[in-house]
Protein backbone atom coordinates (compact mmCIF):
# COMPACT_ATOMS: atom_id res chain seq x y z
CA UNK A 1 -15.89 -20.90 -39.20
CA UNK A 2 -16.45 -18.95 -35.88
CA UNK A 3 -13.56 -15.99 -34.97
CA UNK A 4 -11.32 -17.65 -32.19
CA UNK A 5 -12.12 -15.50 -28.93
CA UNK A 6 -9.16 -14.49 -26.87
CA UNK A 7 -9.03 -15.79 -24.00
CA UNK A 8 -8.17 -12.99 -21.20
CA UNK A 9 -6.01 -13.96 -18.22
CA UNK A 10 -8.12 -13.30 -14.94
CA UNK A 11 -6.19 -13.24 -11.59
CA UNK A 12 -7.89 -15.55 -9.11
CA UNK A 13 -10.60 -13.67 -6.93
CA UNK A 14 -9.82 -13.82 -3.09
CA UNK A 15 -11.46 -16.15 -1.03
CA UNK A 16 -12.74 -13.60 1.72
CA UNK A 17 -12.63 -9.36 0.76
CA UNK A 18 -10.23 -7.49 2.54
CA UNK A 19 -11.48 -6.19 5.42
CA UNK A 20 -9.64 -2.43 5.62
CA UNK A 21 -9.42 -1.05 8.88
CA UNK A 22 -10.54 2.08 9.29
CA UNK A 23 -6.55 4.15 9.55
CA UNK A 24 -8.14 6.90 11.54
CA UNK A 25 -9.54 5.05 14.07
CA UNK A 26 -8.08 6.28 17.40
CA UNK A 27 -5.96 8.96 15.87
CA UNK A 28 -3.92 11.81 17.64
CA UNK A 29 -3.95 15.12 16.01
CA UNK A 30 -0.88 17.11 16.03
CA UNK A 31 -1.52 19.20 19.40
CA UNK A 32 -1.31 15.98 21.97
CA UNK A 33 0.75 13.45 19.78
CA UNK A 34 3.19 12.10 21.48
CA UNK A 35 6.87 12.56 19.89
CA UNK A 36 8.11 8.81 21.16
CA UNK A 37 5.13 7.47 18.73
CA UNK A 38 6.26 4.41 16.09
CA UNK A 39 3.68 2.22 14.34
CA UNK A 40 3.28 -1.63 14.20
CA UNK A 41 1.59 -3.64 11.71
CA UNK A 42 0.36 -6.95 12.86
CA UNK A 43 -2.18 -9.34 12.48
CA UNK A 44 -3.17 -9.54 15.74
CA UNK A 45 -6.56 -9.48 16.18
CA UNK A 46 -7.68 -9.55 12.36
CA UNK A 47 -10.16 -11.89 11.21
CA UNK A 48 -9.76 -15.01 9.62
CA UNK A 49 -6.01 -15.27 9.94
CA UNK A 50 -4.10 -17.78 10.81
CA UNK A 51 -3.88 -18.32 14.87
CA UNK A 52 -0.56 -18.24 15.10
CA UNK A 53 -0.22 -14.50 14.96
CA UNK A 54 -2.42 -14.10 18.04
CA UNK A 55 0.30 -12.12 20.31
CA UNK A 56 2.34 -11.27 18.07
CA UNK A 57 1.55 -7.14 18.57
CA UNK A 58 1.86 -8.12 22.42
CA UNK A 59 5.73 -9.96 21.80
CA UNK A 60 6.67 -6.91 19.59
CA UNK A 61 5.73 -4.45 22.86
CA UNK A 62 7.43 -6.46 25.05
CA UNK A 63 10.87 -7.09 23.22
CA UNK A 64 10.76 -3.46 22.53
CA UNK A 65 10.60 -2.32 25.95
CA UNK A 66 13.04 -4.90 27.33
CA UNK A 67 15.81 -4.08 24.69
CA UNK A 68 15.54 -0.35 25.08
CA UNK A 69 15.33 -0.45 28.94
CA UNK A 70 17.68 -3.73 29.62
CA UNK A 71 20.33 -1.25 30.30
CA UNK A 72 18.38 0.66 33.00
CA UNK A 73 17.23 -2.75 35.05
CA UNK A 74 20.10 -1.63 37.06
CA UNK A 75 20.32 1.55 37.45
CA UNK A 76 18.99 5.10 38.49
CA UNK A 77 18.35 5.83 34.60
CA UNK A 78 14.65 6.92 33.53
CA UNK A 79 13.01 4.00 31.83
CA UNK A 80 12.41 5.09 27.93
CA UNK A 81 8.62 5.37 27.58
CA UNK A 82 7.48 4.77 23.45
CA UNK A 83 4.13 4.88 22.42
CA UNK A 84 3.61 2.13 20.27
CA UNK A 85 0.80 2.07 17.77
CA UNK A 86 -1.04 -1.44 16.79
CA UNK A 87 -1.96 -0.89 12.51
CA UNK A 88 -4.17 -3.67 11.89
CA UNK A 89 -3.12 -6.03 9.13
CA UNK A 90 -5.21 -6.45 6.20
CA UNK A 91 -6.33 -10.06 5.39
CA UNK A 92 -5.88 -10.29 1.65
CA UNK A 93 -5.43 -13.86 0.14
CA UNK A 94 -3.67 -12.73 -3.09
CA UNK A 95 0.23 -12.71 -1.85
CA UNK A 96 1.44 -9.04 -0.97
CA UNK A 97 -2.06 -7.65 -1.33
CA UNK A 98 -2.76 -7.37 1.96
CA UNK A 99 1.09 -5.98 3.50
CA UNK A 100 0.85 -3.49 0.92
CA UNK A 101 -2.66 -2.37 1.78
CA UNK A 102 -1.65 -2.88 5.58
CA UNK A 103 1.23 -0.76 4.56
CA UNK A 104 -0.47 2.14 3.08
CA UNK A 105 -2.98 2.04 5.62
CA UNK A 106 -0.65 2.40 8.19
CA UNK A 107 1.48 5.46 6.54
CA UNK A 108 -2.16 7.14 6.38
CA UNK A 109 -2.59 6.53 10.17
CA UNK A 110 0.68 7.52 11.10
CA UNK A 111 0.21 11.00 8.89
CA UNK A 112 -2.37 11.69 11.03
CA UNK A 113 -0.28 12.28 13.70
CA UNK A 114 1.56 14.87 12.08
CA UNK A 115 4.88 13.89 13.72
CA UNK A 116 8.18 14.90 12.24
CA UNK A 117 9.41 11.71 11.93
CA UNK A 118 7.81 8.19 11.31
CA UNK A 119 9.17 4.84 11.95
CA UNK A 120 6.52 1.63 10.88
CA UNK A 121 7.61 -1.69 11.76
CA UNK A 122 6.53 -4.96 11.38
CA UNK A 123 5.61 -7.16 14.04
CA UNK A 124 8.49 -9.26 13.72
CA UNK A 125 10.93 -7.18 13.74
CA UNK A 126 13.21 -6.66 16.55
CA UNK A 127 16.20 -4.32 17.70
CA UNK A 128 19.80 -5.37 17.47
CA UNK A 129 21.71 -4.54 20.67
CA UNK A 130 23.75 -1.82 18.38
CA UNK A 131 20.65 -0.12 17.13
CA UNK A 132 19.02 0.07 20.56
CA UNK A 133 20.60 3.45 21.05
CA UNK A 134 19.41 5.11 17.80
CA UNK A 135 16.06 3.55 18.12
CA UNK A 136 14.47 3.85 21.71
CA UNK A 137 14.96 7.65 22.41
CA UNK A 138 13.13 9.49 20.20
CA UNK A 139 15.28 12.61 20.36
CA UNK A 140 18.02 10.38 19.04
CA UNK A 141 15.64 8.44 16.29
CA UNK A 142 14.96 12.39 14.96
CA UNK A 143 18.31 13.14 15.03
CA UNK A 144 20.03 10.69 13.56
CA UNK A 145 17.39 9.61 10.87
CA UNK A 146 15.29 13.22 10.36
């Protein structure tokens, strides 16, 4: 008789590699970056997704900026100015590969710019009217969560 041999479980091997963006590509250093900065990660413009999340870095910019400036459309007040930051997504077949390399990927980006505090979002996310306060100014945002 021939020894039995074990048979090893093997996760399934993607379809297409992950294609890693390069984090420091158009980094800040610490002497020009820009206090206001947050980080998105989005899909938009990485290869071989699906086509629906063309825009979607675009749609996060925009609701941004109208929730944190709705209450200026009115008014003498200074329109808040953020510098939002696109992190590439990573496409990565295996589920939750790919957010948490688009994850860690952005965290190194966002260390490059050597800011006090960090906020990442996703490109879905959006602002509820009570958090637009603590969110848009980015004195506030180091204040109340620094």
């Amino acid at each position: 008789t021939q020894p039995q041999q074990q048979k090893h479980e093997q996760h399934p091997q993607p379809q297409q590699p992950a294609q890693l963006p390069d984090p420091t590509a158009n980094s800040t250093h610490a002497s020009n970056a820009d206090p206001s900065t947050i980080f998105v990660i989005s899909m938009q413009g990485t290869p071989g997704v699906d086509t629906r999340n063309e825009g979607r870095f675009d749609e996060f910019q925009s609701k941004w900026h109208a929730s944190c400036n709705k209450s200026n459309i009115n008014t003498t007040a200074p329109i808040i100015h953020t510098n939002i930051v696109h992190c590439p997504g990573v496409y990565e077949p295996r589920r939750g590969y790919g957010l948490a390399l688009s994850w860690l990927l952005c965290l190194e980006r966002a260390k490059d710019y050597d800011l006090d505090v960090t906020v990442v979002f996703e490109d879905d996310a959006r602002l509820f009217d009570r958090s637009v306060d603590s969110f848009c100014d980015w004195k506030v945002r180091r204040e109340e969560y620094w």
